[in-house]
PDB file of N, CA and C in Angstrom:
ATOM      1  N   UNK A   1     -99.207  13.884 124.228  1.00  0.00           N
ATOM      2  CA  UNK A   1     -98.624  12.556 124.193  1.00  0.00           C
ATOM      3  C   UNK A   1     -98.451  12.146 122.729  1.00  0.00           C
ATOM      4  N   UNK A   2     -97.359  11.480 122.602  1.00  0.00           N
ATOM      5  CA  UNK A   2     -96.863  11.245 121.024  1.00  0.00           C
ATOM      6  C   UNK A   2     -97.785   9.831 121.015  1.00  0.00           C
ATOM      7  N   UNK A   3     -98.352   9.340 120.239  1.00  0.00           N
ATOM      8  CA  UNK A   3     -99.224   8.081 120.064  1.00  0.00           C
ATOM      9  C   UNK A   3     -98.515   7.531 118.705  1.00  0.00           C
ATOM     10  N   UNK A   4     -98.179   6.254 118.632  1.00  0.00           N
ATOM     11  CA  UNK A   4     -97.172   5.498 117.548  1.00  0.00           C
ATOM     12  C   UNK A   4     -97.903   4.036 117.477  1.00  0.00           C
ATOM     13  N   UNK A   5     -97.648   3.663 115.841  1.00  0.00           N
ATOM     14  CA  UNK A   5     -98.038   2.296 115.892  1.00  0.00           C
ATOM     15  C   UNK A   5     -97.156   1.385 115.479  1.00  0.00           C
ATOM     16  N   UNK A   6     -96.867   0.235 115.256  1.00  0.00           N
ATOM     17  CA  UNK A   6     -96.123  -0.700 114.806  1.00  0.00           C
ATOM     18  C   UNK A   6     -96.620  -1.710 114.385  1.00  0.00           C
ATOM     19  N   UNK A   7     -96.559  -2.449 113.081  1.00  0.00           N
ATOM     20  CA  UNK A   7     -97.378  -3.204 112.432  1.00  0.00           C
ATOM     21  C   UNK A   7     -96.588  -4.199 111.837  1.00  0.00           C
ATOM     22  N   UNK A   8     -96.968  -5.338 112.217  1.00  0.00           N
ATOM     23  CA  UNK A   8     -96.030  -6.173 111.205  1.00  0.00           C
ATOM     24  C   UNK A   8     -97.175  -7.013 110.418  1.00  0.00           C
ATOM     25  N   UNK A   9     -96.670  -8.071 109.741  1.00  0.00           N
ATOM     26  CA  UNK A   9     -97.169  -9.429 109.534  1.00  0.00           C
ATOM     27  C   UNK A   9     -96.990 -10.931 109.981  1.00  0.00           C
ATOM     28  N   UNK A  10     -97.643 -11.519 109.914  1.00  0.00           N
ATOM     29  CA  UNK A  10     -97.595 -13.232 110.247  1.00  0.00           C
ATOM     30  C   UNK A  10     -98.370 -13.777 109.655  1.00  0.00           C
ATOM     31  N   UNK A  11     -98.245 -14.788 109.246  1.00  0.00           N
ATOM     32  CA  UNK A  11     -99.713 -15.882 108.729  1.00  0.00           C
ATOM     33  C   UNK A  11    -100.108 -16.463 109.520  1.00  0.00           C
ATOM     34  N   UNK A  12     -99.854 -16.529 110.706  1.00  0.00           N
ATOM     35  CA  UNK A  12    -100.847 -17.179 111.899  1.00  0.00           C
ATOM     36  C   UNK A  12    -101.067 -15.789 112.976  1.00  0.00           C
ATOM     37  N   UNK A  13    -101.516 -14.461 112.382  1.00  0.00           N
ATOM     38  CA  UNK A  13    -101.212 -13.353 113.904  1.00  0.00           C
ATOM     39  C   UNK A  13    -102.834 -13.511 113.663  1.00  0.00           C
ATOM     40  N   UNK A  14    -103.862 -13.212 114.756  1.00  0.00           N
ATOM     41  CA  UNK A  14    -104.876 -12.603 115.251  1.00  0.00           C
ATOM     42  C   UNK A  14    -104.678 -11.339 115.970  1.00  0.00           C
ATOM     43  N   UNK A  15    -105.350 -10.464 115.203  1.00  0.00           N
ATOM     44  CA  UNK A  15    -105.051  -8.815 115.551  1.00  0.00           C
ATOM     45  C   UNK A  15    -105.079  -8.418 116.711  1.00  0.00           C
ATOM     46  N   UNK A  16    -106.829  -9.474 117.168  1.00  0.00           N
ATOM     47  CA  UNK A  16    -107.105  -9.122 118.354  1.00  0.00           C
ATOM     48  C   UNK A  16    -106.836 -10.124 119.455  1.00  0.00           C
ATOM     49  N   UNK A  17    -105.514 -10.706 119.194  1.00  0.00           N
ATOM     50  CA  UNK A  17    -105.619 -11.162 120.099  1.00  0.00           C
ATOM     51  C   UNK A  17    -103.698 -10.852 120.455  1.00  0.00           C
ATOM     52  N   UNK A  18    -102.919 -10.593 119.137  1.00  0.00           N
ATOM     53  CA  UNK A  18    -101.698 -10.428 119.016  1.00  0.00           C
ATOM     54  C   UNK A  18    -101.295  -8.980 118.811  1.00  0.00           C
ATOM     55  N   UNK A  19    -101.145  -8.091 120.034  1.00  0.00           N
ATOM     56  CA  UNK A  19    -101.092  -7.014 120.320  1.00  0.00           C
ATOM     57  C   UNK A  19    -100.496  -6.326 121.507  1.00  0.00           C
ATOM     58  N   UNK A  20    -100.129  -4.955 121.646  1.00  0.00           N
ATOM     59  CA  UNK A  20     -99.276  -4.887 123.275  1.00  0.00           C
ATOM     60  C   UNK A  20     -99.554  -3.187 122.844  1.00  0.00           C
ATOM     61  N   UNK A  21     -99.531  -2.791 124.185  1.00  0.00           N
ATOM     62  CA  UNK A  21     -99.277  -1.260 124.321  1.00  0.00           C
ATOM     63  C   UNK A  21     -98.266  -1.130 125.628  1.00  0.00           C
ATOM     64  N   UNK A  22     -97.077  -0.133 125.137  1.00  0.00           N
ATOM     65  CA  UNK A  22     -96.001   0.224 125.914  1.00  0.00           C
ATOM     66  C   UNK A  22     -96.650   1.885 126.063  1.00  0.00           C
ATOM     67  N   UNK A  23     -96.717   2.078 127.547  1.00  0.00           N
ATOM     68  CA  UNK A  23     -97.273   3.549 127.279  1.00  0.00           C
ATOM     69  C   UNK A  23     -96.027   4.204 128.766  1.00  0.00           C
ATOM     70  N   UNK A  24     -95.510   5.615 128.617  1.00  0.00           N
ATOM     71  CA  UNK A  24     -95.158   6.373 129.275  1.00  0.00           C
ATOM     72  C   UNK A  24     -95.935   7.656 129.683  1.00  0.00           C
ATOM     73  N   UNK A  25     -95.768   8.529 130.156  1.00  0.00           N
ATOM     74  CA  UNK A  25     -96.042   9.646 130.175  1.00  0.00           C
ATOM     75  C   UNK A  25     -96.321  10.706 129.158  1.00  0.00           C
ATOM     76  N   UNK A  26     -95.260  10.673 128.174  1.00  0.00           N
ATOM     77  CA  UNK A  26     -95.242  11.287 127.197  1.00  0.00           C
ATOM     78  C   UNK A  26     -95.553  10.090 125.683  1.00  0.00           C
ATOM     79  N   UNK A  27     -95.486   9.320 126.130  1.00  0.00           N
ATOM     80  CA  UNK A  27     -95.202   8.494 124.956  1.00  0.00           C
ATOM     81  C   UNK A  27     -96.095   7.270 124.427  1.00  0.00           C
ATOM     82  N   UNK A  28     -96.752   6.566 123.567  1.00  0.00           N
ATOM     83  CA  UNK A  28     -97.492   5.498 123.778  1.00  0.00           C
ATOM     84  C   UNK A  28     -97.513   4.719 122.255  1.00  0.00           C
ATOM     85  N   UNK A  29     -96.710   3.587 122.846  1.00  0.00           N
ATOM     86  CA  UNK A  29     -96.648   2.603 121.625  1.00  0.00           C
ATOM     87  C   UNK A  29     -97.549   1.500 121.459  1.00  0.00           C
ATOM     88  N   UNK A  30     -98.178   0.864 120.685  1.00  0.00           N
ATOM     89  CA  UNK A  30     -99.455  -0.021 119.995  1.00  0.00           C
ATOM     90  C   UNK A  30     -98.283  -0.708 118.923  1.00  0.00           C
ATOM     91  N   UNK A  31     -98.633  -2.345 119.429  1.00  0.00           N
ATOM     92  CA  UNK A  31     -97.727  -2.627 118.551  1.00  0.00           C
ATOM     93  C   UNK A  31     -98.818  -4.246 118.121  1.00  0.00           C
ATOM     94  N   UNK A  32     -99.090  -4.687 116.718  1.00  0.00           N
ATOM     95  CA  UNK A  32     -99.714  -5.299 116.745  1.00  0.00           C
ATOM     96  C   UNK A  32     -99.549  -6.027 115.388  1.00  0.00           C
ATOM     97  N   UNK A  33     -99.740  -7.117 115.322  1.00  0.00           N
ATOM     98  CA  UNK A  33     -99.310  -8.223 114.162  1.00  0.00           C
ATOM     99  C   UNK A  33    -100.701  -8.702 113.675  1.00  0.00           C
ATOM    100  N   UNK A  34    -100.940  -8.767 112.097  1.00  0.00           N
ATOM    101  CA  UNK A  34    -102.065  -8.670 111.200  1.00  0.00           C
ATOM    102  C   UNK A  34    -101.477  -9.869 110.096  1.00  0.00           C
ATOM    103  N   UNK A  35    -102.781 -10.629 109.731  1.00  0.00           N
ATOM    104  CA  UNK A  35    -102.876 -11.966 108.501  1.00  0.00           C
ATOM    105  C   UNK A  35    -102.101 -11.315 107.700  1.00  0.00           C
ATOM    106  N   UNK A  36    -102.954  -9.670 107.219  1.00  0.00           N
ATOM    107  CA  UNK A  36    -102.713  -9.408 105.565  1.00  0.00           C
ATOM    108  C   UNK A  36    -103.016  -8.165 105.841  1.00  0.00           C
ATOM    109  N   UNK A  37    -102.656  -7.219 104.113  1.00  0.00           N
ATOM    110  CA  UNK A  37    -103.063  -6.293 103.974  1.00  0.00           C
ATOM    111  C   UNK A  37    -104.648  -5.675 103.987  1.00  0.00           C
ATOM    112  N   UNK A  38    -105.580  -5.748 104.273  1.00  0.00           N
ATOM    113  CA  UNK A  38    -106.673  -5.741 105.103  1.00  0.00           C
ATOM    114  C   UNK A  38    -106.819  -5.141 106.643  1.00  0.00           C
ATOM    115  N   UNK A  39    -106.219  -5.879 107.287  1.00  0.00           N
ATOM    116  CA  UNK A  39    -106.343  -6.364 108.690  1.00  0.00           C
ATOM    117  C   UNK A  39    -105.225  -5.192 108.650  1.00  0.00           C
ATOM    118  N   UNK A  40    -104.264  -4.883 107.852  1.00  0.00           N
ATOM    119  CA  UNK A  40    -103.401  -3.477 108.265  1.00  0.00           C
ATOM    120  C   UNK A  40    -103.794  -2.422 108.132  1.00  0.00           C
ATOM    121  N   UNK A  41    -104.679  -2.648 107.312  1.00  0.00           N
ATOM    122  CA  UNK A  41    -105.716  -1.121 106.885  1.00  0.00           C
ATOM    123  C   UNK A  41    -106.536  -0.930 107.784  1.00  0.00           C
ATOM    124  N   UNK A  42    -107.402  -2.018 108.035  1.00  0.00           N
ATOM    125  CA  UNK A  42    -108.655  -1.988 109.059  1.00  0.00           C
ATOM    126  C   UNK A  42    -107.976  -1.227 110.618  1.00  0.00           C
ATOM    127  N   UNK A  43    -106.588  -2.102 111.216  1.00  0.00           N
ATOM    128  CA  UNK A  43    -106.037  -1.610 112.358  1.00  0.00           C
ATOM    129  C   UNK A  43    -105.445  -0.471 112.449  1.00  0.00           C
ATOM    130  N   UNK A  44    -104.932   0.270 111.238  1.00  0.00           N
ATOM    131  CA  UNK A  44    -104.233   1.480 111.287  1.00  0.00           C
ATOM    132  C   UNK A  44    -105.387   2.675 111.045  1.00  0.00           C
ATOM    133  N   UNK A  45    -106.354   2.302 110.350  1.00  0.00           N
ATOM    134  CA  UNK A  45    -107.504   3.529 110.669  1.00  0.00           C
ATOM    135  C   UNK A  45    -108.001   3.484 111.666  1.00  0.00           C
ATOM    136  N   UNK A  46    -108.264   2.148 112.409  1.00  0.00           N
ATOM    137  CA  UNK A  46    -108.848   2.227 113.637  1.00  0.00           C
ATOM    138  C   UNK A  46    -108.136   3.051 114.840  1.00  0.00           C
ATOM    139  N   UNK A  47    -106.500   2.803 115.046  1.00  0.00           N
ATOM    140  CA  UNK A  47    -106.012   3.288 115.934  1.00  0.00           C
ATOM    141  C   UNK A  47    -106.050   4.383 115.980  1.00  0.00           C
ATOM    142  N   UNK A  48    -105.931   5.319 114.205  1.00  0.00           N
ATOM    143  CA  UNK A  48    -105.472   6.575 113.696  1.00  0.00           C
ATOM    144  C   UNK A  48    -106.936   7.435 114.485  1.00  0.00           C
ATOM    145  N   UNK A  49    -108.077   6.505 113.989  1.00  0.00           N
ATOM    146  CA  UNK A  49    -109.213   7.528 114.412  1.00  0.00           C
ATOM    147  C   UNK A  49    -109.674   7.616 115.569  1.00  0.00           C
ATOM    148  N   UNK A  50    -109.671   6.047 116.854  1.00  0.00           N
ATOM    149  CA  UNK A  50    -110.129   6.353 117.977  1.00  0.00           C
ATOM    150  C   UNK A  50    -108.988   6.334 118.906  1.00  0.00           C
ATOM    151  N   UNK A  51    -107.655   6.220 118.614  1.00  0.00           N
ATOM    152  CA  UNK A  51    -106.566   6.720 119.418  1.00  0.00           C
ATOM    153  C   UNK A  51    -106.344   7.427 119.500  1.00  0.00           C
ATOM    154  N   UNK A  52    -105.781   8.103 118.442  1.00  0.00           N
ATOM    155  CA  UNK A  52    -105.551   9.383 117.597  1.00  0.00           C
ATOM    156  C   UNK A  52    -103.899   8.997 117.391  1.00  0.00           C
ATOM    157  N   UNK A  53    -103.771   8.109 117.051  1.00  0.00           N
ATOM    158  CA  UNK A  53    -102.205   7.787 116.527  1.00  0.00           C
ATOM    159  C   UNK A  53    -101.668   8.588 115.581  1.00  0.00           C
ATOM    160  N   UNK A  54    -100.752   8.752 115.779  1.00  0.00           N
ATOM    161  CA  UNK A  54     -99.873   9.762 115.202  1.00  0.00           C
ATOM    162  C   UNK A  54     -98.932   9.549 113.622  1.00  0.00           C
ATOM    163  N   UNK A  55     -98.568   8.218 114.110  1.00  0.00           N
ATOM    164  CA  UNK A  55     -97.123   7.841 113.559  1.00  0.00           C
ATOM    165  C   UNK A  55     -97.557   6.618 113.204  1.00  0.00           C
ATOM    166  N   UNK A  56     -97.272   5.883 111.863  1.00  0.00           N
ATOM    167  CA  UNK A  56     -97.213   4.620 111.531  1.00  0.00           C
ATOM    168  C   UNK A  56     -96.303   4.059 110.892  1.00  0.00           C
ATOM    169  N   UNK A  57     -95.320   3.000 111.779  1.00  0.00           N
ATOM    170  CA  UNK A  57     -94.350   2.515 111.474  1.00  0.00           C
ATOM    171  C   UNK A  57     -94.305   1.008 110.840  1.00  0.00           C
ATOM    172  N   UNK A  58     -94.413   0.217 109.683  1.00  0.00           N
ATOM    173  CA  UNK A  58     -94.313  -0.512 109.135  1.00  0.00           C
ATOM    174  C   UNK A  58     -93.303  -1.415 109.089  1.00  0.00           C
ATOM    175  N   UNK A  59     -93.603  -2.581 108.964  1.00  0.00           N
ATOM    176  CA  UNK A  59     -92.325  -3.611 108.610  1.00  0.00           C
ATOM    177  C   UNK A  59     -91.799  -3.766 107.206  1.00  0.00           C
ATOM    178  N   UNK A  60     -90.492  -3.901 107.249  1.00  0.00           N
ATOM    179  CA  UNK A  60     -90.175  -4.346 105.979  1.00  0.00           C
ATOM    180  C   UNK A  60     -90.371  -5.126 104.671  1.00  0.00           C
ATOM    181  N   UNK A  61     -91.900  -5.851 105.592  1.00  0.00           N
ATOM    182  CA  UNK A  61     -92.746  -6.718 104.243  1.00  0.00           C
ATOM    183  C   UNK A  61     -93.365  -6.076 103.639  1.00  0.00           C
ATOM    184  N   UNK A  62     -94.032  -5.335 104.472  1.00  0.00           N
ATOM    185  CA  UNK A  62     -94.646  -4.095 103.365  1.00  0.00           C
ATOM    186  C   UNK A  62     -94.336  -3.615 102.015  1.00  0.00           C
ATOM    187  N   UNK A  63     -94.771  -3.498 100.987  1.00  0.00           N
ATOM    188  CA  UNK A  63     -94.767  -3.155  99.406  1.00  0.00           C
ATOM    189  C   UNK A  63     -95.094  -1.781  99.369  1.00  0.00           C
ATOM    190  N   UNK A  64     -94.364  -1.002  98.335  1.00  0.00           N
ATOM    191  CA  UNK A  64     -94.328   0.502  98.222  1.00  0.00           C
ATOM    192  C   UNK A  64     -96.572   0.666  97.718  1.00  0.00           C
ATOM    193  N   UNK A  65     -96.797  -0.300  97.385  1.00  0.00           N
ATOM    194  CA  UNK A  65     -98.430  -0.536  97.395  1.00  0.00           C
ATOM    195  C   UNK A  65     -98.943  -0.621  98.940  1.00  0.00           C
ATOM    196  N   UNK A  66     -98.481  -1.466  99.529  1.00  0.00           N
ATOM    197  CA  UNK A  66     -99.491  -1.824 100.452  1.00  0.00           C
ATOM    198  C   UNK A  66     -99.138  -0.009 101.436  1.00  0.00           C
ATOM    199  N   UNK A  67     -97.746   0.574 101.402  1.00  0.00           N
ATOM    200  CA  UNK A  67     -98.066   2.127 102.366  1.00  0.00           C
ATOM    201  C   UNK A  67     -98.708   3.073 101.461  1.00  0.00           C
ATOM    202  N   UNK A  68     -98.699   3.132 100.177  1.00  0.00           N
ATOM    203  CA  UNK A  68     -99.515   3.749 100.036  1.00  0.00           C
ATOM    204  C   UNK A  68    -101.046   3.982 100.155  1.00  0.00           C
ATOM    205  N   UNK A  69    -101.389   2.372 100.549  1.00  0.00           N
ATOM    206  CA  UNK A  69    -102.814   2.265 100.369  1.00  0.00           C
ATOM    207  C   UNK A  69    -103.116   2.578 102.024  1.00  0.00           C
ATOM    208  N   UNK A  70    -102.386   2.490 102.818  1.00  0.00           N
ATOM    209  CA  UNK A  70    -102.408   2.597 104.420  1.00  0.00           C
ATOM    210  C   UNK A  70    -102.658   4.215 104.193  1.00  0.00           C
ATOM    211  N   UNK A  71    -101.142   4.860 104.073  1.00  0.00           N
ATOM    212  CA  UNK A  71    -101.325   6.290 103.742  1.00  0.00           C
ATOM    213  C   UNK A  71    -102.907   6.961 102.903  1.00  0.00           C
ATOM    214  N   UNK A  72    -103.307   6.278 102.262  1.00  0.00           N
ATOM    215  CA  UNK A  72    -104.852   6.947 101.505  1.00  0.00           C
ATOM    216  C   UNK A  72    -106.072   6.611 102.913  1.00  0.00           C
ATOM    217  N   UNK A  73    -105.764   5.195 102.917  1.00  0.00           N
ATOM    218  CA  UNK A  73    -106.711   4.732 104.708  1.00  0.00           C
ATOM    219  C   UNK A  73    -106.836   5.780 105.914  1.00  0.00           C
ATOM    220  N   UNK A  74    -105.806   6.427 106.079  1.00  0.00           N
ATOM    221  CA  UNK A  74    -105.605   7.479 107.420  1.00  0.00           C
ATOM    222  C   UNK A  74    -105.729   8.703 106.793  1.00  0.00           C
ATOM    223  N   UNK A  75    -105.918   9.094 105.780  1.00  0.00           N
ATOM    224  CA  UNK A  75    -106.603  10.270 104.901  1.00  0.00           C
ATOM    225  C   UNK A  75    -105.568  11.942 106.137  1.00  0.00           C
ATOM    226  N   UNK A  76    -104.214  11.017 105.445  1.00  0.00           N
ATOM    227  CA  UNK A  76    -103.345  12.199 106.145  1.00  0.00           C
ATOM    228  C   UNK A  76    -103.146  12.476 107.393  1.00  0.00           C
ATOM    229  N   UNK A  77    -104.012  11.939 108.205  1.00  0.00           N
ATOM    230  CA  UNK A  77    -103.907  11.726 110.053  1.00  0.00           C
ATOM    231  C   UNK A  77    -102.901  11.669 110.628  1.00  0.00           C
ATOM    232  N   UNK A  78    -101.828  10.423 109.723  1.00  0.00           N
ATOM    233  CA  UNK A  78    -100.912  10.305 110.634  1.00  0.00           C
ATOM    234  C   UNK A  78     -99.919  10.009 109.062  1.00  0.00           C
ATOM    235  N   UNK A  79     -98.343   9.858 110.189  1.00  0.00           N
ATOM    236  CA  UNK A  79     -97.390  10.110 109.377  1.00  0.00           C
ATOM    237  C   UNK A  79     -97.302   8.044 109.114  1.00  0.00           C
ATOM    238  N   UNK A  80     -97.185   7.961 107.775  1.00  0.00           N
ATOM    239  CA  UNK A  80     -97.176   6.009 107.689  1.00  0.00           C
ATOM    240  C   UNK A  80     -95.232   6.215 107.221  1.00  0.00           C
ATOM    241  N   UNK A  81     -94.746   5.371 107.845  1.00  0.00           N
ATOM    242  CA  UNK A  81     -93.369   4.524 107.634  1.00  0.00           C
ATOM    243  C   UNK A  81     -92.956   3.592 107.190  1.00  0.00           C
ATOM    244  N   UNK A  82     -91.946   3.274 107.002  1.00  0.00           N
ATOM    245  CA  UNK A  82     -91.248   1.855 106.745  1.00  0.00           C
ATOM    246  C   UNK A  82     -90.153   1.408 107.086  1.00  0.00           C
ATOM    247  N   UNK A  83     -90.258   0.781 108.132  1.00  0.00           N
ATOM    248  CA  UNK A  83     -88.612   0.599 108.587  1.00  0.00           C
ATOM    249  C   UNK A  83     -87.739  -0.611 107.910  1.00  0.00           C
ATOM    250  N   UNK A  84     -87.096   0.306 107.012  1.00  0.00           N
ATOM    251  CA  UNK A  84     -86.264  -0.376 105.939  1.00  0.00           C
ATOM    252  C   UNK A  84     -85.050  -0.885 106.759  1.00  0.00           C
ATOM    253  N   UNK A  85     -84.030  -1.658 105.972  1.00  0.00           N
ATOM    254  CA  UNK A  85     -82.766  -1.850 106.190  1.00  0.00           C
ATOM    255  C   UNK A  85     -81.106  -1.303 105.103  1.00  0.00           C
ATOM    256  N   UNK A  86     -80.466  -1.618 105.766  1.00  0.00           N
ATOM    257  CA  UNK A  86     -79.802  -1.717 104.378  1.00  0.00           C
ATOM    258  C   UNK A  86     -79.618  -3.542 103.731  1.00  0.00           C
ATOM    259  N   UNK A  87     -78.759  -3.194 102.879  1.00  0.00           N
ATOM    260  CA  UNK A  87     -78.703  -4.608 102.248  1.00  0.00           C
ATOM    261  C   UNK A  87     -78.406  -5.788 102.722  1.00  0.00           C
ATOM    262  N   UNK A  88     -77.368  -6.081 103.475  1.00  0.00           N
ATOM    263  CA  UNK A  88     -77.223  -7.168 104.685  1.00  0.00           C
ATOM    264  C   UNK A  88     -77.774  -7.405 105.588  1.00  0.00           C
ATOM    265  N   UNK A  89     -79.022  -5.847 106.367  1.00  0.00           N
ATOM    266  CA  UNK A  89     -79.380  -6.198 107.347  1.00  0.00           C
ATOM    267  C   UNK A  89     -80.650  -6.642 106.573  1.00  0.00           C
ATOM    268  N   UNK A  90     -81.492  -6.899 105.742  1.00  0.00           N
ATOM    269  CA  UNK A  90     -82.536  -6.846 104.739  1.00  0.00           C
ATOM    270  C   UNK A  90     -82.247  -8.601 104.514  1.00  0.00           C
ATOM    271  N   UNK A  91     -80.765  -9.006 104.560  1.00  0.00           N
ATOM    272  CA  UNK A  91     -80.805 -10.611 103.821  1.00  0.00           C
ATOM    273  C   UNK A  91     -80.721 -11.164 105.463  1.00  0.00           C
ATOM    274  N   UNK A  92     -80.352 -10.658 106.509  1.00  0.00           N
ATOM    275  CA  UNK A  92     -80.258 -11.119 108.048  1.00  0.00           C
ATOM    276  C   UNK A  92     -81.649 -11.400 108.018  1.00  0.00           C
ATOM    277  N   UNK A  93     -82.336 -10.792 107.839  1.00  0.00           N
ATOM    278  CA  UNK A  93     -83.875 -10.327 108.383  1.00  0.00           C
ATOM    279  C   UNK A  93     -84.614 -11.595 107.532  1.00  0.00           C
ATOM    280  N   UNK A  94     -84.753 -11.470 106.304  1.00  0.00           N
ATOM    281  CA  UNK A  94     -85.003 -12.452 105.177  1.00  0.00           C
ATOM    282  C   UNK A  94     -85.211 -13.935 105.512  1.00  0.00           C
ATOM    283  N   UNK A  95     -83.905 -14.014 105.923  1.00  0.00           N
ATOM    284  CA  UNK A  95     -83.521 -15.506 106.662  1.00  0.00           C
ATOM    285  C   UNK A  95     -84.096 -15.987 107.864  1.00  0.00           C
ATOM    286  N   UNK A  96     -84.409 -14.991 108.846  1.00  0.00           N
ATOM    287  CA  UNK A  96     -84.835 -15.213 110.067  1.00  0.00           C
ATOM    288  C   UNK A  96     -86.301 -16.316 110.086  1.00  0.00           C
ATOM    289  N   UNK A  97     -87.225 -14.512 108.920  1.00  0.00           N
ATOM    290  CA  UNK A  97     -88.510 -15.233 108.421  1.00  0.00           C
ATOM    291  C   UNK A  97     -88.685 -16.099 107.773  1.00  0.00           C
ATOM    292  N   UNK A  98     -87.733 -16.022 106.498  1.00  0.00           N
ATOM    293  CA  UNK A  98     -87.999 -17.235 105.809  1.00  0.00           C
ATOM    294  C   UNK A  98     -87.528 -18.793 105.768  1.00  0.00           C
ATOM    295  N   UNK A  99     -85.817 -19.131 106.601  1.00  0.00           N
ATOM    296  CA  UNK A  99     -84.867 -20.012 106.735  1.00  0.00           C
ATOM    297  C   UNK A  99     -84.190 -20.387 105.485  1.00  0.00           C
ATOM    298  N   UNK A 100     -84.497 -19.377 104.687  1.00  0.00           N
ATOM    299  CA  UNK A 100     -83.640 -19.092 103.433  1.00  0.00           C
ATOM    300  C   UNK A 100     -82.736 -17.873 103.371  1.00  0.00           C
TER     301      UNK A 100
END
């Protein structure tokens, strides 16, 4: 089974309480919203080591700092991401969160 995570941010998320798993047969997604960089570290080793998650897919708030420090956290376990945009879809996105 492929095991995947998805991580965003919020300033009002509780980890444990703002969370979902989509699971198939083959497939199983963990998708879960964190304060800060902390709470992304703490949840992505946790899943990496007693899930055995595979894949870590990031939001676009993320800083080329904060995956690397995820990536050193899972000590190679799993593959860490970033689901970028391009440039318009990056100022769509921008606006949503920010109303700027």
């Amino acid at each position: 089974m492929f095991k995947v995570c998805f991580i965003a941010h919020a300033r009002d998320a509780d980890p444990s309480k703002h969370r979902s798993i989509i699971e198939t047969d083959t497939y199983k997604l963990h998708s879960v919203v964190v304060r800060n960089q902390g709470e992304a570290v703490d949840v992505t080793r946790i899943l990496v080591e007693e899930e055995g998650v595979q894949s870590i897919l990031l939001c676009p708030g993320f800083t080329h700092r904060n995956v690397a420090e995820i990536q050193e956290s899972v000590k190679g376990k799993a593959g860490v991401f970033v689901a970028r945009g391009d440039g318009p879809s990056s100022g769509i996105t921008r606006k949503a969160r920010t109303g700027r």
